[in-house]
Protein backbone atom coordinates (compact mmCIF):
# COMPACT_ATOMS: atom_id res chain seq x y z
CA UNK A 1 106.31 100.13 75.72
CA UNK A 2 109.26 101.98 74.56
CA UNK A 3 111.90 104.14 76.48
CA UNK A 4 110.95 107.46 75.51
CA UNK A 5 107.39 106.75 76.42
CA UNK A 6 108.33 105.53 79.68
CA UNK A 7 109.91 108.43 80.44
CA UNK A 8 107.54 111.23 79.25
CA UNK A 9 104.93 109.37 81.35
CA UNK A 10 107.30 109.22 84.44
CA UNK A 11 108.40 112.97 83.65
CA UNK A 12 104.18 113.83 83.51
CA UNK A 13 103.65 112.05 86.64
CA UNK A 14 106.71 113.98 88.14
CA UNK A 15 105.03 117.12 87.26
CA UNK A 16 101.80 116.40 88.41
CA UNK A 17 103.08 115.99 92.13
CA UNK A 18 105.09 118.80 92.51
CA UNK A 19 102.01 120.90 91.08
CA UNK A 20 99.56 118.87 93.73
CA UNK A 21 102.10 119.10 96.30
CA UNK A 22 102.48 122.81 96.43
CA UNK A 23 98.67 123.88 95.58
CA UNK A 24 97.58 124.87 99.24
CA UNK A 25 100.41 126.85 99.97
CA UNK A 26 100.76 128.38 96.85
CA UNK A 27 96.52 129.19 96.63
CA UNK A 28 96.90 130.78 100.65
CA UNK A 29 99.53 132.84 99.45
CA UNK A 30 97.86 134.43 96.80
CA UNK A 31 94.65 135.13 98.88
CA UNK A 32 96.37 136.70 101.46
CA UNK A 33 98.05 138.86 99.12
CA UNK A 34 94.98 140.07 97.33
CA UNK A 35 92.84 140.53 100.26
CA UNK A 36 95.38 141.09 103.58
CA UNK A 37 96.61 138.74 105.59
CA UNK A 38 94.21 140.49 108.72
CA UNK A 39 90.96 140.34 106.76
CA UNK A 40 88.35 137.31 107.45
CA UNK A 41 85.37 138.15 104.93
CA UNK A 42 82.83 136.02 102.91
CA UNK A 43 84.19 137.19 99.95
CA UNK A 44 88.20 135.84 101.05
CA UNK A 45 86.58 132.91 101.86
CA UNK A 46 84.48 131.83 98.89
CA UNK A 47 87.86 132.58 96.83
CA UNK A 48 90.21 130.81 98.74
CA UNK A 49 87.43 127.56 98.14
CA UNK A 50 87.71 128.54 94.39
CA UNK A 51 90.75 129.52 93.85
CA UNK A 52 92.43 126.09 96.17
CA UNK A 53 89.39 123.69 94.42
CA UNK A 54 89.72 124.66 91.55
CA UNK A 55 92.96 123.43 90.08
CA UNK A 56 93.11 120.35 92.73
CA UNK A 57 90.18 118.75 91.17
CA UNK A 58 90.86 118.89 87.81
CA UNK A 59 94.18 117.85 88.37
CA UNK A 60 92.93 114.73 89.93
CA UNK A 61 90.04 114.44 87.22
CA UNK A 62 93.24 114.02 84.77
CA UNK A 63 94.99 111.38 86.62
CA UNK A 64 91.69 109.79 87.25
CA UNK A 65 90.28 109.78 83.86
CA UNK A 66 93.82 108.89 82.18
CA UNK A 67 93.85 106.26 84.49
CA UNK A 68 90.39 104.76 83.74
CA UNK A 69 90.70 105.45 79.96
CA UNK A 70 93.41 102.56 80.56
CA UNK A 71 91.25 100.60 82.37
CA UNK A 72 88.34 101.01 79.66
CA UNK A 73 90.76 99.67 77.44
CA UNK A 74 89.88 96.31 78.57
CA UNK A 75 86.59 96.47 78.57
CA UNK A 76 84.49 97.96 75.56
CA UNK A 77 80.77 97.91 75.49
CA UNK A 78 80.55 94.89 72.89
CA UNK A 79 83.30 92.99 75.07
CA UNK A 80 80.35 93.38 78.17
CA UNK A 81 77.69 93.05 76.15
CA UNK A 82 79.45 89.26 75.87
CA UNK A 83 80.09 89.06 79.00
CA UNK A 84 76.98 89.40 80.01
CA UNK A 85 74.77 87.51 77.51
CA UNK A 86 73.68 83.91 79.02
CA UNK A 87 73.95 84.81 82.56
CA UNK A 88 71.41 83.80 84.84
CA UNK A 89 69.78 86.84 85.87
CA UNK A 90 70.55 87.46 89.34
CA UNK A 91 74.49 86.81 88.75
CA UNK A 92 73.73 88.77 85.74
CA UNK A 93 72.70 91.75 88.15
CA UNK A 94 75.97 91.66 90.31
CA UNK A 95 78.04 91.24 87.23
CA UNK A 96 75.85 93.98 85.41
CA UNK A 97 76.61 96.61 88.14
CA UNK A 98 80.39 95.94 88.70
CA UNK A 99 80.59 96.22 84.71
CA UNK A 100 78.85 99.57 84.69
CA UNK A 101 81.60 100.93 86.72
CA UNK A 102 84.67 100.52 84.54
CA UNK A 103 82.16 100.36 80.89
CA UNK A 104 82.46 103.82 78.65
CA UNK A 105 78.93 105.04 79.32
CA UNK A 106 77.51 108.62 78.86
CA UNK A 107 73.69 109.44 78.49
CA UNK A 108 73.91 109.60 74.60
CA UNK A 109 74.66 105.73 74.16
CA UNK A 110 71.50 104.84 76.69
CA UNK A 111 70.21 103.86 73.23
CA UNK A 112 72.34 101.87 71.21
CA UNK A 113 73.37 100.13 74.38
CA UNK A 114 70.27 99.16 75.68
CA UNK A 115 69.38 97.64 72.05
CA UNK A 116 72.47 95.59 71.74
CA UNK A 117 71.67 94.16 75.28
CA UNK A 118 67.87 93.47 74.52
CA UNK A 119 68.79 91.94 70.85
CA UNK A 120 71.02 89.67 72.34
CA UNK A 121 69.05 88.56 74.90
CA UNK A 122 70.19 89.87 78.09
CA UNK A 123 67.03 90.36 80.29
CA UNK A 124 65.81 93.29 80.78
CA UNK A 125 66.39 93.56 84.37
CA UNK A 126 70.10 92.44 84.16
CA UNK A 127 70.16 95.59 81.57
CA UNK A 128 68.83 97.93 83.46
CA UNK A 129 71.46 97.17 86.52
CA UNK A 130 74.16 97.98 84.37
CA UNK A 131 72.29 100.98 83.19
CA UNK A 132 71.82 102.52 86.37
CA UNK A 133 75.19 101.40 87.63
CA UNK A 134 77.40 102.97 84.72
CA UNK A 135 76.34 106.78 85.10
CA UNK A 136 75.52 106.29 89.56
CA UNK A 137 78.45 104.64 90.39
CA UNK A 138 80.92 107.07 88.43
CA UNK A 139 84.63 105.74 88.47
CA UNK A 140 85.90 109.48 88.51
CA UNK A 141 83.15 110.99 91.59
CA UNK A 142 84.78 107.46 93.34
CA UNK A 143 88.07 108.40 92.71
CA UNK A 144 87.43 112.17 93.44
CA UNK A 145 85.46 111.15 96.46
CA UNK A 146 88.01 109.28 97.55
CA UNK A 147 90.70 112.01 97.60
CA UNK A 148 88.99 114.84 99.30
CA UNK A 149 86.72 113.05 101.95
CA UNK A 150 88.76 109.76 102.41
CA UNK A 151 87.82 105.87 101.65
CA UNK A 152 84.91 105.62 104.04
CA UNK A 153 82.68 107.96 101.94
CA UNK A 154 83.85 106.77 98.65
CA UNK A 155 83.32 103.06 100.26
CA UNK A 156 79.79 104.30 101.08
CA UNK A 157 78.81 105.82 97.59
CA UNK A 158 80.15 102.88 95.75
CA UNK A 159 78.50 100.30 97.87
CA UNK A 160 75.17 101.89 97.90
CA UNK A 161 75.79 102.94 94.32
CA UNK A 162 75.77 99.20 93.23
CA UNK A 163 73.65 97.89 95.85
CA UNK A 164 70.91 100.03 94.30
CA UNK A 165 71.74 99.18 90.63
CA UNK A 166 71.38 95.14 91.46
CA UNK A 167 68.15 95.91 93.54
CA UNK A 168 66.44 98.13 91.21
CA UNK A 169 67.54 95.92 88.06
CA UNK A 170 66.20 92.70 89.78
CA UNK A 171 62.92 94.19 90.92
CA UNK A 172 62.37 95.34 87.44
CA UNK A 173 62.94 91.96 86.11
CA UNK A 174 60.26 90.61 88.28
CA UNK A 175 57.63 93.42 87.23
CA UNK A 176 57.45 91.93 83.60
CA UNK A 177 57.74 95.25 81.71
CA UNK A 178 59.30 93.76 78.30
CA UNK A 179 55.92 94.68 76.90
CA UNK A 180 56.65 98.35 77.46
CA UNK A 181 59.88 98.02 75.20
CA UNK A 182 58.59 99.64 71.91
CA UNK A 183 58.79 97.11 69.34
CA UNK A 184 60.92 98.21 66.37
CA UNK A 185 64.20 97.90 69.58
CA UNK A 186 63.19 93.82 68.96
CA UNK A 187 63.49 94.29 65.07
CA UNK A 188 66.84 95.88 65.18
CA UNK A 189 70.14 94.10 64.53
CA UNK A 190 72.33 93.66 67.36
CA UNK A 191 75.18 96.47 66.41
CA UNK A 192 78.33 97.20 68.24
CA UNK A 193 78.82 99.93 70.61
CA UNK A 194 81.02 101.99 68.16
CA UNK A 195 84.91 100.44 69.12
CA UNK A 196 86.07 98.02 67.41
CA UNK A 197 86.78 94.59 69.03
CA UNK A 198 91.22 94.06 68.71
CA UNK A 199 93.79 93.82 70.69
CA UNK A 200 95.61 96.19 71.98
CA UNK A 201 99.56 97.48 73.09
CA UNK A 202 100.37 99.10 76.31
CA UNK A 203 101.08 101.88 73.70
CA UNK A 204 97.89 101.76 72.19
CA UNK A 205 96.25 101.65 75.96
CA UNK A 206 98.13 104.92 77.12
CA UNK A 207 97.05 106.31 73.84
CA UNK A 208 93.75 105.74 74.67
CA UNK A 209 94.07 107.21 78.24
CA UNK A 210 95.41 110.28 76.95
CA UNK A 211 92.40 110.67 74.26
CA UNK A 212 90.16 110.23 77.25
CA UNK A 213 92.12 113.36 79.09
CA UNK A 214 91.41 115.17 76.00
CA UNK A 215 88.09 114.24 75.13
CA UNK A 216 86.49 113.73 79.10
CA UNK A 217 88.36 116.40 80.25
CA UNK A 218 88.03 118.89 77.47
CA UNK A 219 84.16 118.60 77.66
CA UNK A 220 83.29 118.87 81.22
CA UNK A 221 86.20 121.25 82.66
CA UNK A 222 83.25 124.49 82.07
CA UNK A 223 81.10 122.25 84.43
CA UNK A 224 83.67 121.38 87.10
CA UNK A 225 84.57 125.33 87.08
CA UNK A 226 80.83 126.14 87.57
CA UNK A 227 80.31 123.31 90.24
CA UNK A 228 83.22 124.99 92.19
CA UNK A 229 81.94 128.42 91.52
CA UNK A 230 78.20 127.30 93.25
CA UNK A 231 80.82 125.25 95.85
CA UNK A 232 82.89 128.55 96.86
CA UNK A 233 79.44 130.36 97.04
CA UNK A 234 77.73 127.63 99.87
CA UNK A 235 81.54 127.83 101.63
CA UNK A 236 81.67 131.41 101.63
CA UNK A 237 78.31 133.25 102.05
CA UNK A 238 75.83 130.28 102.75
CA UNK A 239 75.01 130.07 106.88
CA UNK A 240 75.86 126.83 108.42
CA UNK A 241 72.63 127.13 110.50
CA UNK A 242 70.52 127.50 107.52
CA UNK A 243 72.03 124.92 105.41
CA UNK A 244 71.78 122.01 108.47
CA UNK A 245 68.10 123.10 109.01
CA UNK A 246 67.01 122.18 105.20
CA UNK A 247 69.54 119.21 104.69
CA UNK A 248 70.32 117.95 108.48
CA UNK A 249 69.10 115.15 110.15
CA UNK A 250 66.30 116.97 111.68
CA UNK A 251 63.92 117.32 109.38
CA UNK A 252 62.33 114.57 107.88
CA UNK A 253 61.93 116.17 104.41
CA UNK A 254 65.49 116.73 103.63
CA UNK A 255 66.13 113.67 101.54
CA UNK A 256 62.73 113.43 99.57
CA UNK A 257 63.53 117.09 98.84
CA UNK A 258 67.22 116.71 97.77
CA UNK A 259 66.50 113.79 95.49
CA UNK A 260 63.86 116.17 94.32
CA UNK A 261 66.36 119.43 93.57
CA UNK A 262 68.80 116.87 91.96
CA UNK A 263 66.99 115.18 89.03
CA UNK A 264 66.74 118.43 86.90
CA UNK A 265 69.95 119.78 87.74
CA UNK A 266 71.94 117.69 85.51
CA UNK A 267 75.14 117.62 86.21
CA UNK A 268 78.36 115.05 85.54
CA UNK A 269 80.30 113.88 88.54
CA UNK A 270 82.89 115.95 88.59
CA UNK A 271 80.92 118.68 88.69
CA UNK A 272 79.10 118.13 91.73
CA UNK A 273 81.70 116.72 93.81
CA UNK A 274 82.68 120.50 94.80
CA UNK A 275 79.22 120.94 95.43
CA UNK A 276 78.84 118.01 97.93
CA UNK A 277 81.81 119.26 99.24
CA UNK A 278 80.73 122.61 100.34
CA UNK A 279 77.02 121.45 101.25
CA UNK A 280 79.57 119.15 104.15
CA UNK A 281 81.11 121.23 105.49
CA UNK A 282 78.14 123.68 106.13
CA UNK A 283 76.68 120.98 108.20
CA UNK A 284 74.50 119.07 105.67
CA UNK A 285 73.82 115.24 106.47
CA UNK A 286 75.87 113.09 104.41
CA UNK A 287 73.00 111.01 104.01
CA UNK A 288 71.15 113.63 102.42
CA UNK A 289 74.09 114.78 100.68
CA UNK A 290 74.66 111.23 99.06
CA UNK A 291 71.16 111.05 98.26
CA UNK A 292 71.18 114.37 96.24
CA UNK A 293 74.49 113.43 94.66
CA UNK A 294 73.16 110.53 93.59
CA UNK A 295 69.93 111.77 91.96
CA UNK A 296 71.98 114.31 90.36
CA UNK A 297 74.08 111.67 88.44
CA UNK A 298 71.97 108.78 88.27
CA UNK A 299 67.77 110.39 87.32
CA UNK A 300 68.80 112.85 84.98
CA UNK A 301 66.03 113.96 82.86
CA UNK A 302 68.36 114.15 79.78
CA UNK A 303 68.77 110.63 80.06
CA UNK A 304 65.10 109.91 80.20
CA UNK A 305 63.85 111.84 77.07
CA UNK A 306 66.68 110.05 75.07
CA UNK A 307 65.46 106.56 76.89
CA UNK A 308 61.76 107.70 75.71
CA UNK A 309 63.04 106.53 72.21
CA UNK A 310 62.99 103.21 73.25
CA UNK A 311 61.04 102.50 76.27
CA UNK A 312 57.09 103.58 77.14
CA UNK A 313 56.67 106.15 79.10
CA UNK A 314 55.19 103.80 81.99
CA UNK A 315 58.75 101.44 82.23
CA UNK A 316 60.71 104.82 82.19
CA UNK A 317 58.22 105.59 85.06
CA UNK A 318 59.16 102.57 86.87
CA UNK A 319 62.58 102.96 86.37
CA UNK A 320 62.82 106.33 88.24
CA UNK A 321 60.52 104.97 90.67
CA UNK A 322 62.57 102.46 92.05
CA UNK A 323 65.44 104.01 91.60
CA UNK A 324 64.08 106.78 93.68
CA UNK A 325 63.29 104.87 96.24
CA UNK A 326 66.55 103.15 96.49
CA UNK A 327 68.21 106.41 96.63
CA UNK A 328 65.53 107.72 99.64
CA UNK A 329 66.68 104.34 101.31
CA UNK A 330 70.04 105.15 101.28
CA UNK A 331 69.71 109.03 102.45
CA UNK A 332 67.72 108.10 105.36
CA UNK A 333 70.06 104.97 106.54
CA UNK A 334 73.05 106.61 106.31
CA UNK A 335 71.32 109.67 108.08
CA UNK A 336 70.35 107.21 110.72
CA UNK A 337 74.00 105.29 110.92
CA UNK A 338 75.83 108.38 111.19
């Protein structure tokens, strides 16, 4: 990597700090000088959330996703689709769910992934783990996670995030379903995922960190905005007594009905984190909270019509199924735990 690259990386990192670095003060500042120092509203407060939130996560969703488009550098979807082929099938679920963490996934290449795994003979259930891991256990929500709540709740969403992803992609290996596969997905050529296998410069990497800043964050910034819109709305106006009645501890329903709310309010990662955070600190159950989080990103209905292309409508059934129930598992143990 050359000097002048070097530098304008160092010189971008530079700038990011200071920015980070000064955001709270700067944010209280300008609140107090638009509403009064004195005043103590809902309004003051739901802007403060926004107006604080806002810029801190999508400075960190830069970093993050510049970071990871490194990382993804290394490992394409063809390069795991090798990886993966010949494994016995419960190593293949571990592996399959650590891959789907770092592996370019989105909901529109469920299809041509899921036919370059079954054409090369990965079995189904060692598929489906890495399915369900790559959009659950997002590397950016971790990373994002991570920076506003600390490394115990990241720790917990990426353990039970994978933990649910080998489960769910074992038990669906034992069920049989290949016969639920339509059949023209066994007729197809194995194809590549769409990047070409070479290898690559650190130049070429950081090039291909900064196209994932562009294209990542260019496409979902209107959804992280919205998510810390609905976030600054919960901080501000919602009552904590009324949020930790219908998503505390004490009620029984809470997590059945959070997983519920979540899988048609599709959403990326970064979009809901703000969310989460609010519903947390108006006295929501982080079991709960992980549970709708996690239903949010990982049973999108989006991702099931495009799925019904090549899977019967009874395996996509028994994918949400367990997946659902993994989820309800981990709402109501870490409800329990903490």
């Amino acid at each position: 990597m050359g000097l002048r690259r070097s530098l304008q990386l160092l010189s971008a990192l530079f700038v990011w700090i200071a920015v980070y670095w000064q955001l709270d003060p700067i944010s209280n500042r300008l609140v107090d000088y638009i509403f009064g120092i004195s005043v103590n509203n809902h309004l003051k407060s739901a802007f403060q959330f926004f107006i604080f939130e806002t810029p801190k996560v999508l400075l960190l969703l830069t970093l993050v996703v510049f970071g990871v488009g490194i990382i993804r550098s290394f490992f394409t979807p063809e390069r795991t689709r090798k990886i993966l082929a010949g494994k016995r099938e419960s190593a293949g679920n571990v592996l399959a769910a650590l891959l789907g963490i770092v592996t370019p996934f989105c909901s529109c290449s469920a299809v041509p992934l899921f036919i370059g795994f079954v054409t090369t003979g990965i079995p189904l259930g060692v598929t489906f783990s890495f399915l369900i891991s790559a959009p659950m256990v997002n590397e950016v929500a971790l990373v994002l996670l991570f920076g506003l709540f600390g490394w115990k709740v990241a720790g917990l969403y990426l353990g039970t995030g994978v933990g649910i992803a080998i489960i769910a992609g074992w038990t669906i290996g034992r069920l049989g379903m290949e016969k639920y596969i339509e059949e023209w997905v066994f007729k197809s050529k194995s194809g590549t995922s769409g990047i070409v296998e070479q290898e690559l410069t650190w130049e070429n990497r950081i090039d291909y960190g900064v196209s994932a800043v562009k294209d990542i964050v260019g496409k979902v910034w209107p959804y992280v905005v919205a998510g810390i819109a609905v976030g600054a709305g919960i901080h501000g106006y919602v009552p904590e007594d009324f949020m930790a009645s219908i998503m505390g501890k004490g009620a029984w329903w809470s997590v059945p009905l959070a997983v519920l709310i979540g899988v048609p309010m599709y959403s990326n990662a970064a979009g809901i984190i703000p969310v989460v955070q609010a519903l947390l600190e108006k006295g929501a159950a982080l079991g709960t909270v992980l549970a709708f989080m996690m239903a949010v990103i990982g049973l999108s209905l989006p991702e099931a019509v495009i799925l019904r292309k090549v899977l019967k409508i009874q395996l996509i059934g028994v994918f949400f199924g367990v997946v659902a129930v993994g989820i309800l598992i981990v709402g109501y143990l870490f409800n329990f735990i903490f």
